[in-house]
C-alpha atoms as a PDB file:
ATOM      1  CA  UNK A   1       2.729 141.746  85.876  1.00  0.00           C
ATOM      2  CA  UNK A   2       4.204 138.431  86.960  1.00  0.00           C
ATOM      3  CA  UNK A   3       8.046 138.092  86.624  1.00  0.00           C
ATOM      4  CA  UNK A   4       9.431 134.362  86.201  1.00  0.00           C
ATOM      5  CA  UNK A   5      13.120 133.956  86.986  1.00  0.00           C
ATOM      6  CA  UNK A   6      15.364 130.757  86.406  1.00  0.00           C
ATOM      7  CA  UNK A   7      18.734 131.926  88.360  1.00  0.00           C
ATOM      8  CA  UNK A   8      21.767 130.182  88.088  1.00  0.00           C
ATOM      9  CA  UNK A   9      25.221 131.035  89.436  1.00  0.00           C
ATOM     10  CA  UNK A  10      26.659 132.692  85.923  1.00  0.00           C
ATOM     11  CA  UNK A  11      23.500 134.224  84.770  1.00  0.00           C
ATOM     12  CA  UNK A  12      19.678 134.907  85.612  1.00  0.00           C
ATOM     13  CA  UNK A  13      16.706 134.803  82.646  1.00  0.00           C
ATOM     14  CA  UNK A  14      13.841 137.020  83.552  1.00  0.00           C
ATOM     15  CA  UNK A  15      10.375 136.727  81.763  1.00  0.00           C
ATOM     16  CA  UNK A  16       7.754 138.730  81.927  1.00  0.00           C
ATOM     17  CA  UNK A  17       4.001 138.132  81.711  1.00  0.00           C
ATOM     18  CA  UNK A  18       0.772 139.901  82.065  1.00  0.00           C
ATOM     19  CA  UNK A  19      -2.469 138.239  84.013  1.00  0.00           C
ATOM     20  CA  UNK A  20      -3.782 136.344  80.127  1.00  0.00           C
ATOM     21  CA  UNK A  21       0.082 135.171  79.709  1.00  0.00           C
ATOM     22  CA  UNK A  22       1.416 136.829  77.448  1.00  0.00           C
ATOM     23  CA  UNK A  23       5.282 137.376  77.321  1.00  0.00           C
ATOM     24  CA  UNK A  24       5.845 141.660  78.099  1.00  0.00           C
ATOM     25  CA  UNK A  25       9.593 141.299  78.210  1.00  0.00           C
ATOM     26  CA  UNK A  26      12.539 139.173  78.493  1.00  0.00           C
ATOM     27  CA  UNK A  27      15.905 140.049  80.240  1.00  0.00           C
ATOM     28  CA  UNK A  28      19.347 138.636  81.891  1.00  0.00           C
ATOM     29  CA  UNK A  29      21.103 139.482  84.750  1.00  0.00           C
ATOM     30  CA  UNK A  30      24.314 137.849  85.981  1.00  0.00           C
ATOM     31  CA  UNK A  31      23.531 135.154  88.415  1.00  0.00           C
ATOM     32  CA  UNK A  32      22.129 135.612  91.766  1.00  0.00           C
ATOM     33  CA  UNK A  33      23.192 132.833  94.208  1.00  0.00           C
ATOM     34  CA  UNK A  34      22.957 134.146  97.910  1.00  0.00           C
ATOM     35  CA  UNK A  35      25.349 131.869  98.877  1.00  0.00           C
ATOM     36  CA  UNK A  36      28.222 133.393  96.937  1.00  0.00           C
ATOM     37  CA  UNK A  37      26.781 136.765  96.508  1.00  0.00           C
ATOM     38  CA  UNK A  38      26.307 139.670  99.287  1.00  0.00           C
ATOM     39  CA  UNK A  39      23.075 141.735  99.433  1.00  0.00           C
ATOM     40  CA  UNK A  40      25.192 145.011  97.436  1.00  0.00           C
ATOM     41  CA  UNK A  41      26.104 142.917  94.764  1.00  0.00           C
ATOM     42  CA  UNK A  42      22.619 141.023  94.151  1.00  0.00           C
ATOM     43  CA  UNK A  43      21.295 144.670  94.796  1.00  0.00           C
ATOM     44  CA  UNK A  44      23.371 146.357  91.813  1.00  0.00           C
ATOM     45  CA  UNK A  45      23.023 143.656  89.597  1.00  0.00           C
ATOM     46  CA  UNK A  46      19.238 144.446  90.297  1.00  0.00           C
ATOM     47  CA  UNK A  47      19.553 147.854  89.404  1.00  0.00           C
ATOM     48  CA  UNK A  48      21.446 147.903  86.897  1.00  0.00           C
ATOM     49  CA  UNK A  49      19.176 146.152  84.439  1.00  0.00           C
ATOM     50  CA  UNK A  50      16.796 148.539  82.348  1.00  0.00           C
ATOM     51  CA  UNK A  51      13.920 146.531  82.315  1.00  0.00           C
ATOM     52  CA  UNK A  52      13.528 145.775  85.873  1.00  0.00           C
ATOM     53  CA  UNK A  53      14.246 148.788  87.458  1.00  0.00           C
ATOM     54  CA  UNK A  54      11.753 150.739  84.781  1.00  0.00           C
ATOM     55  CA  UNK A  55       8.888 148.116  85.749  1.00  0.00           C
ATOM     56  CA  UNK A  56       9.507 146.815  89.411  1.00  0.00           C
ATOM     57  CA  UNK A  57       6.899 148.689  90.541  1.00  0.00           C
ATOM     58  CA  UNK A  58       4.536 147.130  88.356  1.00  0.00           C
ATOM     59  CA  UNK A  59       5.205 143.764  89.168  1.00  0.00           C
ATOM     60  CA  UNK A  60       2.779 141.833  91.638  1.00  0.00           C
ATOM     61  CA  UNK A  61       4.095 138.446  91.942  1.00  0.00           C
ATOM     62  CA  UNK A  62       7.822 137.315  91.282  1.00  0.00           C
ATOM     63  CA  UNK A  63       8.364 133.763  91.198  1.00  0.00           C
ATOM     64  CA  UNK A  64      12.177 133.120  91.862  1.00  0.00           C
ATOM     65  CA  UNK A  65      13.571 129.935  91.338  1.00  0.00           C
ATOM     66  CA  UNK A  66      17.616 130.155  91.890  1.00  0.00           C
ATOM     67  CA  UNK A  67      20.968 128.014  92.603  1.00  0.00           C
ATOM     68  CA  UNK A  68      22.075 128.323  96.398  1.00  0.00           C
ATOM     69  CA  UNK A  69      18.305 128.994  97.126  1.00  0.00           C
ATOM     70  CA  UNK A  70      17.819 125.370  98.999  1.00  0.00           C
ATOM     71  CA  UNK A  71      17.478 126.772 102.629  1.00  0.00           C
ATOM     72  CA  UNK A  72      15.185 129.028 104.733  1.00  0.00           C
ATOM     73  CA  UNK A  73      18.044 131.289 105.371  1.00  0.00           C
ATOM     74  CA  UNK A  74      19.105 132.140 102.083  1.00  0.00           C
ATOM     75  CA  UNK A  75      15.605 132.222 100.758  1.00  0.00           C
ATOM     76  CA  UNK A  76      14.653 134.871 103.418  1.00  0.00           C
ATOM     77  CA  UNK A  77      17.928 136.823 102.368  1.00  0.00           C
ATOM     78  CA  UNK A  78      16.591 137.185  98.832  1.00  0.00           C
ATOM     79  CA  UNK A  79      13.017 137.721 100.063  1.00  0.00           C
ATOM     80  CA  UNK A  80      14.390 140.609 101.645  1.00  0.00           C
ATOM     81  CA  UNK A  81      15.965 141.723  98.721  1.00  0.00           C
ATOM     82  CA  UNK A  82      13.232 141.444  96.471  1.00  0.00           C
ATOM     83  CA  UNK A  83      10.674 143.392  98.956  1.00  0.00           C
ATOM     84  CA  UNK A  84      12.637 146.243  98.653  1.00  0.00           C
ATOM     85  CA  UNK A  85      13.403 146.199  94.767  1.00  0.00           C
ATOM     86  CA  UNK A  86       9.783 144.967  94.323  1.00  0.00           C
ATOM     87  CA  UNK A  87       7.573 147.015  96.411  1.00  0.00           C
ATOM     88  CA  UNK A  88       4.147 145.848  95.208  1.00  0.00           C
ATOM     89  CA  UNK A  89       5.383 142.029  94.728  1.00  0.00           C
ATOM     90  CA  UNK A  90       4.355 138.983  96.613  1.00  0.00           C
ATOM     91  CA  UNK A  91       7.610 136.792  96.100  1.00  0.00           C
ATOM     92  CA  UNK A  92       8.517 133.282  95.666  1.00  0.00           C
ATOM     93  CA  UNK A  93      11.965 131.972  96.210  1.00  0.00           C
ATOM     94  CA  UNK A  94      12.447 128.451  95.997  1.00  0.00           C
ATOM     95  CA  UNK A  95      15.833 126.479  94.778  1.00  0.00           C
ATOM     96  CA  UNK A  96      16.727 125.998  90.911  1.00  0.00           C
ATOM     97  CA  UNK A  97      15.856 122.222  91.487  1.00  0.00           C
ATOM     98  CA  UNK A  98      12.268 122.934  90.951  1.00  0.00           C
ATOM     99  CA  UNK A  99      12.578 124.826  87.805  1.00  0.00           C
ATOM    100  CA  UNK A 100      14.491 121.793  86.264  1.00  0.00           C
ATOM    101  CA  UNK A 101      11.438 119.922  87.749  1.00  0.00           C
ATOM    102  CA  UNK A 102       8.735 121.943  86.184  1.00  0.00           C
ATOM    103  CA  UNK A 103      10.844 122.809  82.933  1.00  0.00           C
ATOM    104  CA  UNK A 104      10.909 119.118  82.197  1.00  0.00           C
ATOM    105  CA  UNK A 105       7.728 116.812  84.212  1.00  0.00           C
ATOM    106  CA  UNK A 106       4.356 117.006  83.728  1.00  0.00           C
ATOM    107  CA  UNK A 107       2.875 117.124  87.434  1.00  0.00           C
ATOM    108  CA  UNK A 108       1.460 113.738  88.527  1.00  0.00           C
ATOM    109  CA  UNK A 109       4.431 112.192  86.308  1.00  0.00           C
ATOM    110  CA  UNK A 110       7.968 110.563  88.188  1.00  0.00           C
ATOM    111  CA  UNK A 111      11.033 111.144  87.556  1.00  0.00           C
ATOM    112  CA  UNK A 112      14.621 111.584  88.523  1.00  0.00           C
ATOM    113  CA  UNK A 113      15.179 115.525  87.255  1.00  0.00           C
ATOM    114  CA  UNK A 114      18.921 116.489  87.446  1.00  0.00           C
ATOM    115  CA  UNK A 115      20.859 119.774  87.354  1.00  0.00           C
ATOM    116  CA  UNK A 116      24.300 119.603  85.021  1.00  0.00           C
ATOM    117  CA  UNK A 117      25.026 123.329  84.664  1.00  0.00           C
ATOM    118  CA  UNK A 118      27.905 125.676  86.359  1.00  0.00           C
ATOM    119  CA  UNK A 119      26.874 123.371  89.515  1.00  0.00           C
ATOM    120  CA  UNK A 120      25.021 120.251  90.173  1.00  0.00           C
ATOM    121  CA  UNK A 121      22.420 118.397  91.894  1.00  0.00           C
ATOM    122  CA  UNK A 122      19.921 115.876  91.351  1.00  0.00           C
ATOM    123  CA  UNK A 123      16.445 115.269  92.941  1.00  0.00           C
ATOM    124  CA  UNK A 124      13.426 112.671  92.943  1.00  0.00           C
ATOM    125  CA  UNK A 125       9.679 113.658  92.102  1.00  0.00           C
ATOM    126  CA  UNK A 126       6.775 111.458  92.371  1.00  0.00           C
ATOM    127  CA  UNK A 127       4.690 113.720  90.639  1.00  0.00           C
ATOM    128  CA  UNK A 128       3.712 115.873  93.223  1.00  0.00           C
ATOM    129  CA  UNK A 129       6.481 116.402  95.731  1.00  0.00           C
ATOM    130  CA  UNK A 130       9.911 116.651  95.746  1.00  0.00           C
ATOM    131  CA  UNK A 131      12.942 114.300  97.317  1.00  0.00           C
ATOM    132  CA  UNK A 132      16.859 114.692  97.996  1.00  0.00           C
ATOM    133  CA  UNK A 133      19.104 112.252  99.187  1.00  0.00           C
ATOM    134  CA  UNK A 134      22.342 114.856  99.041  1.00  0.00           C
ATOM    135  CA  UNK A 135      22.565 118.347 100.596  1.00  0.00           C
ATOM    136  CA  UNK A 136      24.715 120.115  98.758  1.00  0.00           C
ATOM    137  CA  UNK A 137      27.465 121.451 100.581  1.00  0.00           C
ATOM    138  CA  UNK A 138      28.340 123.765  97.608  1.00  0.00           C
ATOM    139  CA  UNK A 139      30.836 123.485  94.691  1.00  0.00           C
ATOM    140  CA  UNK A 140      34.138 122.691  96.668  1.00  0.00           C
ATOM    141  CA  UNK A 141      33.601 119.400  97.990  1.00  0.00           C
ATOM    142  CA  UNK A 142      30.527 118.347  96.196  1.00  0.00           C
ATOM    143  CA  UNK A 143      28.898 119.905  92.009  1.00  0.00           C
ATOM    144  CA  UNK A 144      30.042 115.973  90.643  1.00  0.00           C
ATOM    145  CA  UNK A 145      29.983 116.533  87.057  1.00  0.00           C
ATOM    146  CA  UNK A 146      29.303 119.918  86.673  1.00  0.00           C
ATOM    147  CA  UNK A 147      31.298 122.952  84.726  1.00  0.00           C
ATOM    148  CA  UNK A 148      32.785 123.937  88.064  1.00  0.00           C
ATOM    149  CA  UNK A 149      34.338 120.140  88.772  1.00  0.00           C
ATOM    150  CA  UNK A 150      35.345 120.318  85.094  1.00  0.00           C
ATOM    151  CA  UNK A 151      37.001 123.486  85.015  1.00  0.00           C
ATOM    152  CA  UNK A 152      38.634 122.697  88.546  1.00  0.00           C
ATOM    153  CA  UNK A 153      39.960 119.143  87.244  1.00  0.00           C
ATOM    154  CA  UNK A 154      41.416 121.203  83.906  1.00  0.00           C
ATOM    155  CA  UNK A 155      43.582 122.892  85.903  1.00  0.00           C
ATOM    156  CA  UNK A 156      44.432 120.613  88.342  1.00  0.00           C
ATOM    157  CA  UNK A 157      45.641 118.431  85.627  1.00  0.00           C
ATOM    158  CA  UNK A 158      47.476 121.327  84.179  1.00  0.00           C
ATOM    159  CA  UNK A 159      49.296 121.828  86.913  1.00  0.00           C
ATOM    160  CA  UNK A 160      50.396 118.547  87.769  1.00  0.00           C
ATOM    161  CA  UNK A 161      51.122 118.148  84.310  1.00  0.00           C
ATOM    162  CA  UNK A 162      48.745 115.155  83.994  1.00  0.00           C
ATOM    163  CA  UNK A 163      47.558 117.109  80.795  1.00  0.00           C
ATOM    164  CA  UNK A 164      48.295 115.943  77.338  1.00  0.00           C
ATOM    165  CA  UNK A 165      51.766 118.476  76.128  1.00  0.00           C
ATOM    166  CA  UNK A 166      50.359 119.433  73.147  1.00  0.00           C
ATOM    167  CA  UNK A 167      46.756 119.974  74.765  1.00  0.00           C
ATOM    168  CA  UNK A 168      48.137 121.739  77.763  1.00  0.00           C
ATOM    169  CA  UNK A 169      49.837 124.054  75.332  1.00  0.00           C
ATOM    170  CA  UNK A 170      46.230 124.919  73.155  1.00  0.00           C
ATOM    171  CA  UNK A 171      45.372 125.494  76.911  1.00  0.00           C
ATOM    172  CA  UNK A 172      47.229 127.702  77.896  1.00  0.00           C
ATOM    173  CA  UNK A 173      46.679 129.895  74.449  1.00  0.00           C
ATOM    174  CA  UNK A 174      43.157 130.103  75.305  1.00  0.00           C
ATOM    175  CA  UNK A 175      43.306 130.829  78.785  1.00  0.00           C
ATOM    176  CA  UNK A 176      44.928 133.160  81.185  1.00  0.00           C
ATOM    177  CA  UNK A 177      46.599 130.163  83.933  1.00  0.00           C
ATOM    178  CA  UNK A 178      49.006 132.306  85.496  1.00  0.00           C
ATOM    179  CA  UNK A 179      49.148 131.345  89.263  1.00  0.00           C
ATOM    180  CA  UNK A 180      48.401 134.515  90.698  1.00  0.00           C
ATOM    181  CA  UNK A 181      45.292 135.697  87.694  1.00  0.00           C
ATOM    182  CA  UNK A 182      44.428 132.037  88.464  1.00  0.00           C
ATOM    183  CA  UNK A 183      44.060 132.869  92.974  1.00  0.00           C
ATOM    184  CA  UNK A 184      42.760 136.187  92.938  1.00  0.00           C
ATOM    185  CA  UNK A 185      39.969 134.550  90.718  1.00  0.00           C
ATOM    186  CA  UNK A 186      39.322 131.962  92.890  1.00  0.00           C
ATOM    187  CA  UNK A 187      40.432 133.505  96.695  1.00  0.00           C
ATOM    188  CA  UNK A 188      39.489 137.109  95.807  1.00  0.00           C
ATOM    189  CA  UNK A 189      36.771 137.688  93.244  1.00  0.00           C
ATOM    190  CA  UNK A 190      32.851 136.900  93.447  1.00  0.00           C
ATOM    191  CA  UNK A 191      31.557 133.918  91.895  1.00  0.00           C
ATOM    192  CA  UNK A 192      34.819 131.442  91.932  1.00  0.00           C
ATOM    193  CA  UNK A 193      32.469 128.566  90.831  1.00  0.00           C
ATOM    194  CA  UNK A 194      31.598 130.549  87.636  1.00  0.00           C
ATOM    195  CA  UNK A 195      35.337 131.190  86.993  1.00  0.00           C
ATOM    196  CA  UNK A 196      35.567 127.428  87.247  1.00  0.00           C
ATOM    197  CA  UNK A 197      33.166 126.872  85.170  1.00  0.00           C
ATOM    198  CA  UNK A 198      34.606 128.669  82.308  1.00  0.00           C
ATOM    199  CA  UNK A 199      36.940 126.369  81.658  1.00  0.00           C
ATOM    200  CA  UNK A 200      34.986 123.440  81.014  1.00  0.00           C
ATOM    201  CA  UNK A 201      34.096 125.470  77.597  1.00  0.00           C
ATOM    202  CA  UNK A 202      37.376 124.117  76.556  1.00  0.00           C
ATOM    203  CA  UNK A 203      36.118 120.415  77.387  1.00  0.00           C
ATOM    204  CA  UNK A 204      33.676 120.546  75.189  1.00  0.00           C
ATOM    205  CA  UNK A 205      35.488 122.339  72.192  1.00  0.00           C
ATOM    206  CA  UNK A 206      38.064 119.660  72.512  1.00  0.00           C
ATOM    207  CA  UNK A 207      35.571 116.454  73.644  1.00  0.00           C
ATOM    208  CA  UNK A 208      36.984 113.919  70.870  1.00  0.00           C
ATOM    209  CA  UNK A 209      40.720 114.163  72.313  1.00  0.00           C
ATOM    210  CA  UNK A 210      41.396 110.976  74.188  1.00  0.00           C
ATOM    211  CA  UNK A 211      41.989 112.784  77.098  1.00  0.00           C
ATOM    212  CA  UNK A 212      39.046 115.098  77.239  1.00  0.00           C
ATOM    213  CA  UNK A 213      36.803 111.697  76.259  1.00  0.00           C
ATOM    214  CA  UNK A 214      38.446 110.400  79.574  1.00  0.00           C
ATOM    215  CA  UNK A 215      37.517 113.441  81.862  1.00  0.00           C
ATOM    216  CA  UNK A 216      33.675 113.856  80.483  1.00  0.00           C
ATOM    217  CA  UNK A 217      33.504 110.168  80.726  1.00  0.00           C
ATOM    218  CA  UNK A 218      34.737 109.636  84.207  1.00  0.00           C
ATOM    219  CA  UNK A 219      33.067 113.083  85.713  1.00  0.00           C
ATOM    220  CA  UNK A 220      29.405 111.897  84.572  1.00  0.00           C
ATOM    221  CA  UNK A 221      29.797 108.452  85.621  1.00  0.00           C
ATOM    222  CA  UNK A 222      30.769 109.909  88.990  1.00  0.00           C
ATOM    223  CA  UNK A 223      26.970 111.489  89.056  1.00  0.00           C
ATOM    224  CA  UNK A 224      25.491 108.921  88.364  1.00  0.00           C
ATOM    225  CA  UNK A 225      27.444 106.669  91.173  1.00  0.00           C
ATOM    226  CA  UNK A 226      27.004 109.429  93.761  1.00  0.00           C
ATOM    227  CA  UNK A 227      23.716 111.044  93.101  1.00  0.00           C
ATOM    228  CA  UNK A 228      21.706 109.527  90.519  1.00  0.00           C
ATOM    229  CA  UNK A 229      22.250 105.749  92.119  1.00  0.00           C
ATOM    230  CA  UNK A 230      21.115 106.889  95.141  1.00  0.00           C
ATOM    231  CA  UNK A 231      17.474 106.736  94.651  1.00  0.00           C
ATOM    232  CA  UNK A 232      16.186 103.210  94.441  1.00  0.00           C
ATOM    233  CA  UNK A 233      13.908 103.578  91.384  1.00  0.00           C
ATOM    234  CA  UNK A 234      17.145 105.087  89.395  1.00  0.00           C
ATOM    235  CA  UNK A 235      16.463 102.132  86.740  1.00  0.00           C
ATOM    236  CA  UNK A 236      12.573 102.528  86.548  1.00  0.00           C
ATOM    237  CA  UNK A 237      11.928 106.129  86.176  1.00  0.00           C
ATOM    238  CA  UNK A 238      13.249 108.847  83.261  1.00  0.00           C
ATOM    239  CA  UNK A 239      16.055 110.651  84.484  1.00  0.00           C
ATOM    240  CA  UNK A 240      15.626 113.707  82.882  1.00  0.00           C
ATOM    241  CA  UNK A 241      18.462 116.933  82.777  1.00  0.00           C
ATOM    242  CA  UNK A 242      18.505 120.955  82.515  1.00  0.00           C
ATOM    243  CA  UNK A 243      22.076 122.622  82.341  1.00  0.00           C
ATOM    244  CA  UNK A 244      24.715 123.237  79.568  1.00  0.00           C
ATOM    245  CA  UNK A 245      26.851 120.861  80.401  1.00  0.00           C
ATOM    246  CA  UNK A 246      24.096 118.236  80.070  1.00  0.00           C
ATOM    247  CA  UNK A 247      23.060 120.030  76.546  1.00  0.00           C
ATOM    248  CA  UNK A 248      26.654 120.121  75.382  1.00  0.00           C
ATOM    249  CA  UNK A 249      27.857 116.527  76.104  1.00  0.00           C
ATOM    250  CA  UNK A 250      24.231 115.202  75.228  1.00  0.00           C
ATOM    251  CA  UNK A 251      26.052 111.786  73.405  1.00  0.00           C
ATOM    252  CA  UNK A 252      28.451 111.481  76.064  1.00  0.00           C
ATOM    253  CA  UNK A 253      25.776 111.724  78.412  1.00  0.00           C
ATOM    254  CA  UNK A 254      23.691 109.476  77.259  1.00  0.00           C
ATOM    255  CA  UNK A 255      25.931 106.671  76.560  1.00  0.00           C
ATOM    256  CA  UNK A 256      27.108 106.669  80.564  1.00  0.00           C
ATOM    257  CA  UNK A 257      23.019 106.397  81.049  1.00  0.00           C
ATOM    258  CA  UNK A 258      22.727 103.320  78.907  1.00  0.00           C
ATOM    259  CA  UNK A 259      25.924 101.685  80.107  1.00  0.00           C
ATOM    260  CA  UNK A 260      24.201 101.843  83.745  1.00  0.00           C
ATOM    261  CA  UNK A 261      20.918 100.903  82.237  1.00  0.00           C
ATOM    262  CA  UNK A 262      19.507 104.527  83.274  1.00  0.00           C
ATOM    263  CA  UNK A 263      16.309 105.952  81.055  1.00  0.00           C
ATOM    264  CA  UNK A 264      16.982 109.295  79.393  1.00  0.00           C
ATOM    265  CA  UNK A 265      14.165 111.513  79.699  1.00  0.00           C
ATOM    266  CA  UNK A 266      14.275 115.364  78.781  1.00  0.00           C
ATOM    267  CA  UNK A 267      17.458 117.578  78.264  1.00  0.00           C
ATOM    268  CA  UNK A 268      17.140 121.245  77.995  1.00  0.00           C
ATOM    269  CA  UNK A 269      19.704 123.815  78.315  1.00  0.00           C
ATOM    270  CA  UNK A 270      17.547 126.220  79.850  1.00  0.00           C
ATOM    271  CA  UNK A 271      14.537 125.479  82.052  1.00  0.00           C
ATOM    272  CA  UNK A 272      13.195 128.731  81.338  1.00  0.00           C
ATOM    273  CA  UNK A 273      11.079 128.182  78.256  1.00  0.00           C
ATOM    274  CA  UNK A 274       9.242 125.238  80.092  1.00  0.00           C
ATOM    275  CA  UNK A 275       8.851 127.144  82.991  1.00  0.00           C
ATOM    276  CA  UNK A 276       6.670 130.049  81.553  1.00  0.00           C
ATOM    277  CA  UNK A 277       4.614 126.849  79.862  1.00  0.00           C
ATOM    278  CA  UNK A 278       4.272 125.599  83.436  1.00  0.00           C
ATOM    279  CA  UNK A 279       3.119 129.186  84.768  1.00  0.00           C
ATOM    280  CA  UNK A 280       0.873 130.065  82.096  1.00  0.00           C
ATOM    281  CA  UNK A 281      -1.198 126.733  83.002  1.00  0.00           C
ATOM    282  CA  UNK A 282      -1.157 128.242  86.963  1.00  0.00           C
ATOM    283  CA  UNK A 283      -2.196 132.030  85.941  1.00  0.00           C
END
């Protein structure tokens, strides 16, 4: 059995295949970034799923591909994990930016192959390898554009009162924004980027008000300026996207593309489905 896994920080998909291919099972966890997440958690969440514990001995190779996965530390932390969940598995572990890479380009084919999800990143490929010109330093000072920065300028403008009245008010209906529900979210609770993220739900709902237009607007035209513009053949290539966000604000996306004469090139909302096309071709 071959497990595939596309692992972002709100949730995990989980395919299954035998040696010919063919799909055995599919299944979710909740998202298992090592860089937010400590071994007990990733463990339970592990457990607690039917369909993996009930076939992890049967699996022999897992290939892993997860946010927060982007160093040799975190990837052995998982390894670890996985050895002991997995007995009989040879695994994999290597950062979501290469399942957005394989979910979307054909190998031997360039492109610029971005991540707009609960975080964000964005990478070169020439077809074979792999290039980044940012190293994330994780969703405080850096996720440009993602449902994290969203959420996080929601209530930032909320509190400063920068939001529209009668939009603040539909805002606060639909969310809990007390101050102290609001800290032990963010100071206390696993997974504070995912809270964040939560929020940007609202975004969307609401994207024709002026003010939401202005936030989308200015929050993907600051990825492009700070990653996307930072490889030289931004203008030549596709520039292709995997994430919600991306899926979500699709138009909104694509018209900051073609106001900084950027190609569009594939958006899915999750790089799973391409993945197992991409595996299928390896088995």
């Amino acid at each position: 059995m071959i497990l595939i896994v596309d692992s972002g920080a709100t949730k995990s998909d989980w395919i299954a295949l035998d040696s010919k291919g063919k799909e055995l099972f599919m299944t979710q966890t909740l998202g298992l970034s090592p860089e937010v997440l400590t071994r007990e958690v990733i463990e339970d969440r592990l457990a607690n799923n039917f369909e993996l514990s009930k076939n992890k001995d049967k699996v022999k190779h897992l290939y892993f591909y997860g946010a927060g996965c982007g160093t040799d530390r975190m990837k052995g932390f998982l390894n670890r994990i996985f050895k002991n969940f997995f007995p009989n598995a040879k695994a994999e572990v290597q950062e979501d930016t290469y399942a957005a890479i394989y979910s979307t380009t054909k190998i031997g084919h360039q492109a610029i192959v971005c991540i707009l999800g609960t975080g964000s990143n964005c990478s070169y490929y020439d077809g074979h390898q792999l290039f980044q010109k940012v190293v994330s330093l994780g969703y405080i000072p850096m996720d440009d554009g993602s449902g994290n920065f969203f959420g996080r300028k929601l209530i930032r403008d909320y509190y400063f009162h920068k939001m529209p009245q009668a939009l603040a008010l539909k805002f606060s209906k639909e969310y809990n924004l007390e101050a102290d529900v609001i800290k032990e979210n963010l100071y206390k609770q696993p997974n504070p980027n995912t809270y964040l993220a939560t929020f940007a739900k609202f975004l969307i709902e609401n994207k024709d008000h002026p003010y939401c237009k202005g936030v989308i607007d200015k929050g993907l035209q600051q990825f492009v300026n700070n990653y996307i513009m930072q490889f030289e053949l931004a203008t030549k290539v596709p520039i292709s996207f995997v994430g919600s966000i991306a899926y979500f604000l699709k138009d909104e996306l694509l018209a900051v593309l073609e106001r900084n004469d950027l190609i569009l090139g594939v958006i899915r909302q999750r790089p799973i489905e391409g993945l197992v096309e991409f595996h299928r071709e390896i088995i």
